[in-house]
C-alpha atoms as a PDB file:
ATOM      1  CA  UNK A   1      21.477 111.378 122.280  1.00  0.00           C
ATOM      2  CA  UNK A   2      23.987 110.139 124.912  1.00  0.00           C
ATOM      3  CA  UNK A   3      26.553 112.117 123.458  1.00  0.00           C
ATOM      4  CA  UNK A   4      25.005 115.042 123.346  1.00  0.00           C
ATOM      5  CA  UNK A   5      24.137 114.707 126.772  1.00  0.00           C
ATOM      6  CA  UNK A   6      27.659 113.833 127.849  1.00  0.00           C
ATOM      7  CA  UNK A   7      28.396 117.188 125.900  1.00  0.00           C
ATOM      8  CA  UNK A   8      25.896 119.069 127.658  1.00  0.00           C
ATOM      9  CA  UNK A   9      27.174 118.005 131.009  1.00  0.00           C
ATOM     10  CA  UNK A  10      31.001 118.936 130.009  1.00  0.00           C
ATOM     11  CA  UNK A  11      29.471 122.474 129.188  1.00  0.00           C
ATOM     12  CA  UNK A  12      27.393 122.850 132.500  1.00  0.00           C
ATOM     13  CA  UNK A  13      30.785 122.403 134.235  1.00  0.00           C
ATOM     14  CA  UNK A  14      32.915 124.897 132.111  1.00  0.00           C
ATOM     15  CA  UNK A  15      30.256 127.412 130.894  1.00  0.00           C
ATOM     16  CA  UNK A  16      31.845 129.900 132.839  1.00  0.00           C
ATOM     17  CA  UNK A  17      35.045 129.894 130.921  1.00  0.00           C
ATOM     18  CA  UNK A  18      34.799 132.450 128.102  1.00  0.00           C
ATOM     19  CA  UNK A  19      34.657 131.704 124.711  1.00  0.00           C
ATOM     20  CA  UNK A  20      34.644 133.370 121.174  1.00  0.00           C
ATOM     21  CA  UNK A  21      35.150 136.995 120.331  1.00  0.00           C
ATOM     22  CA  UNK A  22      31.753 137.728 118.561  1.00  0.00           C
ATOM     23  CA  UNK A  23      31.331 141.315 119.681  1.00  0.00           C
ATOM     24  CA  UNK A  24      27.554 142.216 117.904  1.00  0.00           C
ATOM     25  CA  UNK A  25      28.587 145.720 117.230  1.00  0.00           C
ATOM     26  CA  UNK A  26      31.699 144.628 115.060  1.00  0.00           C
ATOM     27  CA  UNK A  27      31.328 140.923 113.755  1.00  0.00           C
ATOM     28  CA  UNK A  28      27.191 141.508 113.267  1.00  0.00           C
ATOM     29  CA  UNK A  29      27.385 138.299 115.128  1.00  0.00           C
ATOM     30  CA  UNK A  30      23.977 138.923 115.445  1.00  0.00           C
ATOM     31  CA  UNK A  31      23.087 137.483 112.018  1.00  0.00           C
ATOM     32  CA  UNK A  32      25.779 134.562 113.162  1.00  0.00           C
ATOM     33  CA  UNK A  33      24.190 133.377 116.724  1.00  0.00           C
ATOM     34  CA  UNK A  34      20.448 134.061 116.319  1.00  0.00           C
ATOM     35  CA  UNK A  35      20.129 133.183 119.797  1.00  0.00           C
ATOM     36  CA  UNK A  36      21.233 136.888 121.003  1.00  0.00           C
ATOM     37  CA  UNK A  37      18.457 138.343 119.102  1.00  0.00           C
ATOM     38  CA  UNK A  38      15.560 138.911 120.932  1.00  0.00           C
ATOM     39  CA  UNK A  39      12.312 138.051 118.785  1.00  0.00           C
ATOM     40  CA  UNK A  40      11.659 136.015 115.952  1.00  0.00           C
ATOM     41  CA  UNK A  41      13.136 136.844 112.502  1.00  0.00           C
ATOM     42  CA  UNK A  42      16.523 136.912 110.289  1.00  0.00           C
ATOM     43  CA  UNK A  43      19.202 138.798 109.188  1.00  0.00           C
ATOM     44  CA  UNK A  44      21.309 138.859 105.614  1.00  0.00           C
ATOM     45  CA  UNK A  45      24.721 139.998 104.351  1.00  0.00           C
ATOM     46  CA  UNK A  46      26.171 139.462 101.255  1.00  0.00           C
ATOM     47  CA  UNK A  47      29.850 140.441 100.569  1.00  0.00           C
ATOM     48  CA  UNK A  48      32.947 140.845  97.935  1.00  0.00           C
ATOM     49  CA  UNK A  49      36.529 140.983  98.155  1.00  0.00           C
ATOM     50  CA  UNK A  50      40.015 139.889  98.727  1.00  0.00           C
ATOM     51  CA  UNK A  51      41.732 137.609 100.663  1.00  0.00           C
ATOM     52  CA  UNK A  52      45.357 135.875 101.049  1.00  0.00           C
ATOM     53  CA  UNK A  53      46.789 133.068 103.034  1.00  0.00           C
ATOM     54  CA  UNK A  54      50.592 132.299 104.371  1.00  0.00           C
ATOM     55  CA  UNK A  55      50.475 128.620 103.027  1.00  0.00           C
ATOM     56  CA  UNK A  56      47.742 127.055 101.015  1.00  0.00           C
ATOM     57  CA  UNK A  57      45.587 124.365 102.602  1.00  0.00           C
ATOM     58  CA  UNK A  58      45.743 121.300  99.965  1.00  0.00           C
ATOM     59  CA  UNK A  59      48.099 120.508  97.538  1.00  0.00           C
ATOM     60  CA  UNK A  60      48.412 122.582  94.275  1.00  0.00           C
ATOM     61  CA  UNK A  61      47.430 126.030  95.809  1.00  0.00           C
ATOM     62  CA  UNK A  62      50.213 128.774  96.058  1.00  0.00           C
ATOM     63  CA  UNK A  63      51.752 130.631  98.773  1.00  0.00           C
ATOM     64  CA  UNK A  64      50.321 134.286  99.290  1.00  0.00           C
ATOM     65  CA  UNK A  65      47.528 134.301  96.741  1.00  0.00           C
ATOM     66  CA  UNK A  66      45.386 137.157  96.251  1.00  0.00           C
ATOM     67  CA  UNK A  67      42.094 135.259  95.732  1.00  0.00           C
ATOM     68  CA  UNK A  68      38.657 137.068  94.890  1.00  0.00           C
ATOM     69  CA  UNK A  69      36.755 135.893  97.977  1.00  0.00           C
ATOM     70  CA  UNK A  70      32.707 135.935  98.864  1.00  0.00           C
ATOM     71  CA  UNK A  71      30.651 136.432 101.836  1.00  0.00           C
ATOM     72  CA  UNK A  72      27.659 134.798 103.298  1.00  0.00           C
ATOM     73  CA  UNK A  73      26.517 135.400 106.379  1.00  0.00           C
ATOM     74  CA  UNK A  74      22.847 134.215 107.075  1.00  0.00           C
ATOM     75  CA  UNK A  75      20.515 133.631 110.165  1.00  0.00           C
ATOM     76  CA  UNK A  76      17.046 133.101 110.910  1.00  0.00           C
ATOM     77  CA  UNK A  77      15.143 132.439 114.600  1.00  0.00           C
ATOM     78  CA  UNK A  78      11.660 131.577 115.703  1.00  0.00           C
ATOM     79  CA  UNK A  79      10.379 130.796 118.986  1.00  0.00           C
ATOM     80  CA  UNK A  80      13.560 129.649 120.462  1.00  0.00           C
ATOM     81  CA  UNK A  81      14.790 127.593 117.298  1.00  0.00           C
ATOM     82  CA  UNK A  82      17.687 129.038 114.664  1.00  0.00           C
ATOM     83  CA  UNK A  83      19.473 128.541 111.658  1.00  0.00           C
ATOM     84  CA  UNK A  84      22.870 130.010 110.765  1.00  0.00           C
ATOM     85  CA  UNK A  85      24.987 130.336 107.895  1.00  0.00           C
ATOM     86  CA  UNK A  86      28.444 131.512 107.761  1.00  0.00           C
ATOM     87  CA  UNK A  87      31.089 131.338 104.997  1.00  0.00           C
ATOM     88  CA  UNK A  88      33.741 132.596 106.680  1.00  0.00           C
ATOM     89  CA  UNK A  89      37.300 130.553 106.466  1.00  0.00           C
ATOM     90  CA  UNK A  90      39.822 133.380 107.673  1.00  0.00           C
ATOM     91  CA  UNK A  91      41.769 131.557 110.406  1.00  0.00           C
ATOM     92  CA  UNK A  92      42.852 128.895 108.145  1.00  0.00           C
ATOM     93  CA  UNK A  93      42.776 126.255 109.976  1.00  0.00           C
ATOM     94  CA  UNK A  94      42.785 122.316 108.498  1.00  0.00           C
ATOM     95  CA  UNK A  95      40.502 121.114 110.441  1.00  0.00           C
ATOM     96  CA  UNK A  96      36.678 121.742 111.497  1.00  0.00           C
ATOM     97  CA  UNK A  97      34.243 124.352 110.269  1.00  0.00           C
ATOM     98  CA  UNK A  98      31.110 125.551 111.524  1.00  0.00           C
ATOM     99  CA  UNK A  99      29.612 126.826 108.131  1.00  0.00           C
ATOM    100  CA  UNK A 100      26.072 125.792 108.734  1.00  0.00           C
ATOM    101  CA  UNK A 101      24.418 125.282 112.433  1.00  0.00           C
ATOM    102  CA  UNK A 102      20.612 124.542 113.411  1.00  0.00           C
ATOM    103  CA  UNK A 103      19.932 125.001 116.874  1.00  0.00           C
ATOM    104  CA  UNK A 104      17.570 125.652 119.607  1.00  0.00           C
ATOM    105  CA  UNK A 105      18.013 127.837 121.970  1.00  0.00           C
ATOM    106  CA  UNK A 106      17.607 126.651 125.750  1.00  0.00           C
ATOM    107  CA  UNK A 107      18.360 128.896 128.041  1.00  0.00           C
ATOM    108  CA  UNK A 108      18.847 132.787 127.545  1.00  0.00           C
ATOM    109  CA  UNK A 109      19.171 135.945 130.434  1.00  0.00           C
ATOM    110  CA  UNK A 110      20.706 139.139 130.292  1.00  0.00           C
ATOM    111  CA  UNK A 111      24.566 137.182 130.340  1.00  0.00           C
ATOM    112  CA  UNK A 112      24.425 133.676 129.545  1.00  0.00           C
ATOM    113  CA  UNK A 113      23.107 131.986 126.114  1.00  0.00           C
ATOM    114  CA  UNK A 114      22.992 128.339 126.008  1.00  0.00           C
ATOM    115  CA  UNK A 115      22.455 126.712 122.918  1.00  0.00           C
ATOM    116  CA  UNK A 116      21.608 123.167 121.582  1.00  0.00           C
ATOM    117  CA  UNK A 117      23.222 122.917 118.230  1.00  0.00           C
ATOM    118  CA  UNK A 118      24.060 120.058 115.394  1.00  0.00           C
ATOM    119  CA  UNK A 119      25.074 120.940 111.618  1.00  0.00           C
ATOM    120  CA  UNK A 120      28.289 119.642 109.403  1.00  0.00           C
ATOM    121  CA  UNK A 121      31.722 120.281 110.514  1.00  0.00           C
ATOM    122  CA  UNK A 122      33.650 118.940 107.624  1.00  0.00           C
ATOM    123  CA  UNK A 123      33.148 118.851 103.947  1.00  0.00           C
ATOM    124  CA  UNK A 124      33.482 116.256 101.624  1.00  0.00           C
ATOM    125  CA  UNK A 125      37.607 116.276 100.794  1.00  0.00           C
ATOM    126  CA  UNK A 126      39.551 114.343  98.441  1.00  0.00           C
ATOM    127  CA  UNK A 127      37.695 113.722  95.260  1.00  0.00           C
ATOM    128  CA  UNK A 128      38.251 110.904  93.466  1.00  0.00           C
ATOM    129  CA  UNK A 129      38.544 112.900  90.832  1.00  0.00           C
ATOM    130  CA  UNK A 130      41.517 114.561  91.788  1.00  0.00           C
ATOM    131  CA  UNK A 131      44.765 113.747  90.641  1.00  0.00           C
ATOM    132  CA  UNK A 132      46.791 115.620  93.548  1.00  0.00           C
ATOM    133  CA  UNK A 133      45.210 113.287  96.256  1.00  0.00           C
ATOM    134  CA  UNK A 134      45.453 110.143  93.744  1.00  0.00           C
ATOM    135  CA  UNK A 135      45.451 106.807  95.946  1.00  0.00           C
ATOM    136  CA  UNK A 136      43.946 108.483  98.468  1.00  0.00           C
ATOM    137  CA  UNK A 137      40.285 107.578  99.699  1.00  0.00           C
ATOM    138  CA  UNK A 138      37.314 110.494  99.631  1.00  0.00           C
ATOM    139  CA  UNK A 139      36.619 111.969 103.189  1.00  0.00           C
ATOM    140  CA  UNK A 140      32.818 111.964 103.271  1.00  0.00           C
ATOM    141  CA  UNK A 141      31.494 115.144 105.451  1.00  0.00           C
ATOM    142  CA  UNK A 142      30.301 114.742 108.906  1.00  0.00           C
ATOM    143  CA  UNK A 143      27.423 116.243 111.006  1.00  0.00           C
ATOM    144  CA  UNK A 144      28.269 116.683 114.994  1.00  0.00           C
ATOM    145  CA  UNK A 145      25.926 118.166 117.997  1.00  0.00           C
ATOM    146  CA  UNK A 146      26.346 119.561 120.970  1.00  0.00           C
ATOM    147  CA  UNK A 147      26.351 122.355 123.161  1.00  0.00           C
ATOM    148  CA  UNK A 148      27.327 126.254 122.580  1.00  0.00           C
ATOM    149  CA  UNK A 149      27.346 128.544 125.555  1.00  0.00           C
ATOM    150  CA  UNK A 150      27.825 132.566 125.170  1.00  0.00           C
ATOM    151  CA  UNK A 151      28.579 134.559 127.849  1.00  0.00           C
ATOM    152  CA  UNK A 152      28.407 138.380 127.473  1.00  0.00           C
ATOM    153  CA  UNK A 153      30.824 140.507 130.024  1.00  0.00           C
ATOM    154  CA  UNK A 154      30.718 144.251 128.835  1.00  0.00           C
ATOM    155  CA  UNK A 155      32.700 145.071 126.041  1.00  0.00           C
ATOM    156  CA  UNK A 156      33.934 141.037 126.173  1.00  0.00           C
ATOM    157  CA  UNK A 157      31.822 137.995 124.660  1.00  0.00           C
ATOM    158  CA  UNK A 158      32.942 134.843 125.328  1.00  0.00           C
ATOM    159  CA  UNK A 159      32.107 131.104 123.986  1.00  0.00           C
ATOM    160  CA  UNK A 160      32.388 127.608 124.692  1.00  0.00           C
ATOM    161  CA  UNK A 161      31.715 124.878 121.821  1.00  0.00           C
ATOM    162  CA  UNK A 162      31.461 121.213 122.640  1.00  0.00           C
ATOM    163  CA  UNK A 163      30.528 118.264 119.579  1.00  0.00           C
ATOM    164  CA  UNK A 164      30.374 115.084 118.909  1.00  0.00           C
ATOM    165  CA  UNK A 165      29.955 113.428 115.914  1.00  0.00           C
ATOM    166  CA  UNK A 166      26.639 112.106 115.250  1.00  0.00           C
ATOM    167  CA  UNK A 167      26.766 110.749 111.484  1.00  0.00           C
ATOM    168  CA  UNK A 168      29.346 107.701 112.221  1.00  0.00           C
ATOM    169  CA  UNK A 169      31.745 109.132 110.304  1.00  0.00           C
ATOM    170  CA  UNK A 170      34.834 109.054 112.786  1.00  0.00           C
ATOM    171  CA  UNK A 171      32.976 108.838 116.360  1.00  0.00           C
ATOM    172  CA  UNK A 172      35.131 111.849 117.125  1.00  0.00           C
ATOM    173  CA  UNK A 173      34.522 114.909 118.973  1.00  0.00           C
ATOM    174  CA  UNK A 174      36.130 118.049 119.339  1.00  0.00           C
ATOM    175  CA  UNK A 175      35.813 121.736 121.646  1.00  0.00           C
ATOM    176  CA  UNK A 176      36.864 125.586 121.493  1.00  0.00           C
ATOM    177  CA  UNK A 177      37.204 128.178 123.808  1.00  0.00           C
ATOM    178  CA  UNK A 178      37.131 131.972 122.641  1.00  0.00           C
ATOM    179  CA  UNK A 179      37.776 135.368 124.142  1.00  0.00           C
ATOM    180  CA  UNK A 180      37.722 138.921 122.818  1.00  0.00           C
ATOM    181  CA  UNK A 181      36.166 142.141 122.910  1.00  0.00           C
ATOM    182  CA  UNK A 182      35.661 145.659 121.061  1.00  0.00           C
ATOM    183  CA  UNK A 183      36.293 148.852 121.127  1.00  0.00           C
ATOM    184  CA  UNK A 184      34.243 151.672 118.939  1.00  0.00           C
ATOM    185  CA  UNK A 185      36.165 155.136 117.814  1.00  0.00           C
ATOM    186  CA  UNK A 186      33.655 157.368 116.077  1.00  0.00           C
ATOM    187  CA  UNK A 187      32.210 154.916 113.062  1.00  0.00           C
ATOM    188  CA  UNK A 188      34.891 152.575 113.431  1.00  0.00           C
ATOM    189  CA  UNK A 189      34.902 149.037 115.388  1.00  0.00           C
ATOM    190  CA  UNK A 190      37.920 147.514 115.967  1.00  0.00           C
ATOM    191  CA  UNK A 191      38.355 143.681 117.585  1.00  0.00           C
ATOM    192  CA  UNK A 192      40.106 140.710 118.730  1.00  0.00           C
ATOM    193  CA  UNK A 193      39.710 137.572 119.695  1.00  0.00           C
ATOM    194  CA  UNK A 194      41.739 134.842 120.595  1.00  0.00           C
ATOM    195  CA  UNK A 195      40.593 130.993 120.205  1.00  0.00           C
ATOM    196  CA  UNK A 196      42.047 127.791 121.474  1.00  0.00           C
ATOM    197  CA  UNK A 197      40.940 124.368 120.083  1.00  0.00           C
ATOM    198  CA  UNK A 198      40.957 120.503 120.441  1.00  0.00           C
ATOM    199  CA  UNK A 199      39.951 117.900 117.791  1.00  0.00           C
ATOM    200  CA  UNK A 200      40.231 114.612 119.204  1.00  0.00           C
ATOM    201  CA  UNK A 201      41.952 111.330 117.293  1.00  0.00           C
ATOM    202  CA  UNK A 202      39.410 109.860 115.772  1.00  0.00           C
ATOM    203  CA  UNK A 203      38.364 112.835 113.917  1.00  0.00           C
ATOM    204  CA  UNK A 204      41.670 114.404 112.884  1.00  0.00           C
ATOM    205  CA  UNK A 205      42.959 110.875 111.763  1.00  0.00           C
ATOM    206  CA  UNK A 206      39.717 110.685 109.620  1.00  0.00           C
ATOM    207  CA  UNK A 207      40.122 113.742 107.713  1.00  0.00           C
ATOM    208  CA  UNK A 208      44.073 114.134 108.208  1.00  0.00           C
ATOM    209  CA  UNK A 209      45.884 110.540 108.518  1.00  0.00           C
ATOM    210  CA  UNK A 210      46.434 108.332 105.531  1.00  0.00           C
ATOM    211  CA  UNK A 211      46.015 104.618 106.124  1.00  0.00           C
ATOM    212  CA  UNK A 212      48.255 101.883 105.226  1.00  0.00           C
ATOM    213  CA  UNK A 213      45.821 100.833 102.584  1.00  0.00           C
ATOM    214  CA  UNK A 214      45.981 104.146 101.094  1.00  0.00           C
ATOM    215  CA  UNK A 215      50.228 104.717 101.371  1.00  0.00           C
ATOM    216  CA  UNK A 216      52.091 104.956  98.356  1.00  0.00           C
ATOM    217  CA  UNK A 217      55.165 106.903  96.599  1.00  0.00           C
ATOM    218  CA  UNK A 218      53.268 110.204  97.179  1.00  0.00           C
ATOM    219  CA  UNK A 219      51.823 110.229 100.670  1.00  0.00           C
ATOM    220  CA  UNK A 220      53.210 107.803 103.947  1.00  0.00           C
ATOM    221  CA  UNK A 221      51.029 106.276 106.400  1.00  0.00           C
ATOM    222  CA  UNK A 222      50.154 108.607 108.754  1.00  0.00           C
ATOM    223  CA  UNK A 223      47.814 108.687 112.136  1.00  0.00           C
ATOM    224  CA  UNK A 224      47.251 111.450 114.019  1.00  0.00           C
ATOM    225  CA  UNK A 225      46.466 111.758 117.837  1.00  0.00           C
ATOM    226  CA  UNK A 226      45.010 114.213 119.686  1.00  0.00           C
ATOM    227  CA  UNK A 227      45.322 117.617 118.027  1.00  0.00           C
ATOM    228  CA  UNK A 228      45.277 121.368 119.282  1.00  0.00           C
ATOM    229  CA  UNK A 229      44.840 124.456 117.680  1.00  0.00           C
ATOM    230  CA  UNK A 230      45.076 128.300 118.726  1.00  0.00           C
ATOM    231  CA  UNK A 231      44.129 131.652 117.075  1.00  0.00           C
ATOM    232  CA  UNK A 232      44.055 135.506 117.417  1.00  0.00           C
ATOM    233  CA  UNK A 233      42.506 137.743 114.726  1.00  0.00           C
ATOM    234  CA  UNK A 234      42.037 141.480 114.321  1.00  0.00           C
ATOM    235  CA  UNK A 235      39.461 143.140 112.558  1.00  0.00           C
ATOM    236  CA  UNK A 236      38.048 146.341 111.697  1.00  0.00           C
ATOM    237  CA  UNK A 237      34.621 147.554 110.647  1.00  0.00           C
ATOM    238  CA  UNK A 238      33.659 150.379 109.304  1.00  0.00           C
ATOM    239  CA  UNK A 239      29.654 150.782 107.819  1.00  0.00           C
ATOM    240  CA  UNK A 240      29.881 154.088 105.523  1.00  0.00           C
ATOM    241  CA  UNK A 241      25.819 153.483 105.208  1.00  0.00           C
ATOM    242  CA  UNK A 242      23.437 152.122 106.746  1.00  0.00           C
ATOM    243  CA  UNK A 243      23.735 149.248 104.668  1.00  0.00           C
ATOM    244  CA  UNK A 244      27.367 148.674 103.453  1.00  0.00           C
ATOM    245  CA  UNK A 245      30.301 147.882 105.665  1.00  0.00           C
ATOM    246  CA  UNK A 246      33.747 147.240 105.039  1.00  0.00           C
ATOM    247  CA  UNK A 247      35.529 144.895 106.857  1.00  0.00           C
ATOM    248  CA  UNK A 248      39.425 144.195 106.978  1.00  0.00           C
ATOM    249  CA  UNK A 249      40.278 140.957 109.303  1.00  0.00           C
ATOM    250  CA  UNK A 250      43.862 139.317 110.051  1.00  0.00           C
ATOM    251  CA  UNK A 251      44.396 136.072 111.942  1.00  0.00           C
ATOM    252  CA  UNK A 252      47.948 134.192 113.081  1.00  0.00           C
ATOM    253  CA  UNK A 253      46.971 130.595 113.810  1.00  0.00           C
ATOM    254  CA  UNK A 254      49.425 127.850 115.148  1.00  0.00           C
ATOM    255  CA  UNK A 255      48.558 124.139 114.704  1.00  0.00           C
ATOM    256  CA  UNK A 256      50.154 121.565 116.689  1.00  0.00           C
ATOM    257  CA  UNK A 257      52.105 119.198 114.602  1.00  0.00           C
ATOM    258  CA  UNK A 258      49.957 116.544 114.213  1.00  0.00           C
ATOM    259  CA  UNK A 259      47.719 118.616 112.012  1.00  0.00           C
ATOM    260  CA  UNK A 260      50.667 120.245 110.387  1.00  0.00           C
ATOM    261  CA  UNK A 261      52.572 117.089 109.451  1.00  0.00           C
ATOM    262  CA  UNK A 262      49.832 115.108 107.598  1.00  0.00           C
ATOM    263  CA  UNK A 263      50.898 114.772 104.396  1.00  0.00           C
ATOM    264  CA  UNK A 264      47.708 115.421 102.950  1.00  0.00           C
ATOM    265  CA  UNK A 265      47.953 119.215 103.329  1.00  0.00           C
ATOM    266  CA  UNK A 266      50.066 121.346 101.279  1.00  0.00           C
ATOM    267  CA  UNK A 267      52.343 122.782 103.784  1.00  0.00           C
ATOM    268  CA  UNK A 268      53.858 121.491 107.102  1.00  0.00           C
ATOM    269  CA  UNK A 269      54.312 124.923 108.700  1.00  0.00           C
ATOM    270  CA  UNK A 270      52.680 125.178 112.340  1.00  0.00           C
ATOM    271  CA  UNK A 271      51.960 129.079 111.889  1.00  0.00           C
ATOM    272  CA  UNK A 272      49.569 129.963 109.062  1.00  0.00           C
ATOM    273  CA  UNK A 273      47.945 133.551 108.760  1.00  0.00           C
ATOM    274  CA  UNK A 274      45.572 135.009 106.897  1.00  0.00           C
ATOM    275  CA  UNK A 275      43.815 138.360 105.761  1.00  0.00           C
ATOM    276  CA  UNK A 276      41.146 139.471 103.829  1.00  0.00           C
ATOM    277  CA  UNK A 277      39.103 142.668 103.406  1.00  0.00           C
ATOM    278  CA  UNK A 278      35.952 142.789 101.651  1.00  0.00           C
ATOM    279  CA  UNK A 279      32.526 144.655 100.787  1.00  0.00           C
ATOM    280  CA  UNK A 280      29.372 143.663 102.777  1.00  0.00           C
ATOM    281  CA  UNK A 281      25.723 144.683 102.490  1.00  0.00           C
ATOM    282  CA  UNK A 282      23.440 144.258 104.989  1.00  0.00           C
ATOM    283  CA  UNK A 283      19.757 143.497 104.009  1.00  0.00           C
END
């Protein structure tokens, strides 16, 4: 509870930074933040379709894949209290995820959202079972908490994330900042965003840095510090019914190296990007 206080109190001071491009219109970012919606209920999409990275992420994937991808986006409210779901993995990035998120809602007006929020960010990694990551010890997945504040400007939506781990995993913590906005032209919605991330050391060493227990022929020991990430993305969205979109996004995302030069992931390039277009319905 003391961390998610000390989170809370890092948000109170920065809430009015901007944060994360989630323009309703275009993202349907109303089935990802179920605090915007005003009244009790859920939303559902389902969707199909392709998607390609720069580099792969662990060891034995391939450059430039075309890879049949699916889409699950998921949210449900009432009185105040959400859940989220959210499959998406398009900025391709090696470290956090915010695929699942229970919340409450705390304060909400016409501009400002503020939101309580805990969930996993990190998946189990390394199986035992794997022979590409032999010698090296499973990563057990985390859950963290914290704060999320949304502020809506116009055609801009902004977001600031702050969490701590709450599982003792790693005792690490980590934050985002996001900015974008929209524009519509006839049926089409086009956006960007642009992110900018921190993952402290104890959680990037966790999932990234191989001990000396672990060091062998394959992979050196290797600790990471402090680590930063940024991202922009395009997308476009285009509903040709009521009830099925497409949507076509892009993102460029540059690592700093001590996420890029752990060993454990299949490339050690700082700029990875990554598109994908796919088939939604909306329920």
């Amino acid at each position: 509870m003391g961390k998610i206080l000390k989170a809370g109190f890092v948000i109170l001071l920065l809430q009015g930074l901007v944060g994360q491009v989630m323009a309703q219109a275009l993202n349907d970012y109303a089935l990802q933040n179920s605090s915007e919606t005003a009244g009790d209920g859920g939303a559902l999409e389902l969707g199909i379709g392709f998607g390609a990275d720069s580099v792969p992420m662990y060891l034995g994937g391939h450059d430039d894949e075309l890879d049949v991808i699916g889409r699950l986006v998921a949210s449900y409210q009432w009185r105040g209290a959400f859940f989220e779901f959210d499959n998406d993995k398009s900025d391709n990035i090696p470290i956090g995820s915010e695929t699942v998120i229970l919340g409450f809602n705390a304060y909400n007006s016409q501009n400002l959202a503020l939101d309580l929020i805990v969930g996993p960010e990190h998946s189990k990694r390394y199986s035992n079972s794997d022979e590409q990551y032999a010698g090296i010890k499973e990563r057990k997945g985390d859950a963290t908490g914290g704060v999320r504040a949304t502020l809506y400007m116009g055609d801009y939506i902004g977001q600031f994330i702050a969490r701590t781990d709450l599982s003792g995993r790693h005792d690490g913590s980590s934050a985002s900042i996001l900015v974008g906005r929209n524009w519509q032209l006839s049926r089409f919605n086009f956006h960007s965003n642009f992110k900018l991330g921190f993952v402290s050391k104890k959680m990037a060493d966790f999932y990234l840095g191989v001990s000396a227990d672990e060091a062998n022929s394959t992979f050196n020991e290797y600790h990471v510090n402090d680590a930063y990430y940024s991202a922009v993305q395009l997308g476009l969205a285009y509903p040709f019914t009521k009830e099925w979109v497409l949507r076509f996004n892009t993102s460029v995302a540059y690592v700093s190296d001590e996420l890029a030069n752990s060993p454990l992931l299949a490339s050690d390039s700082n700029v990875r990007n990554s598109t994908e277009f796919t088939v939604n319905y909306v329920f």
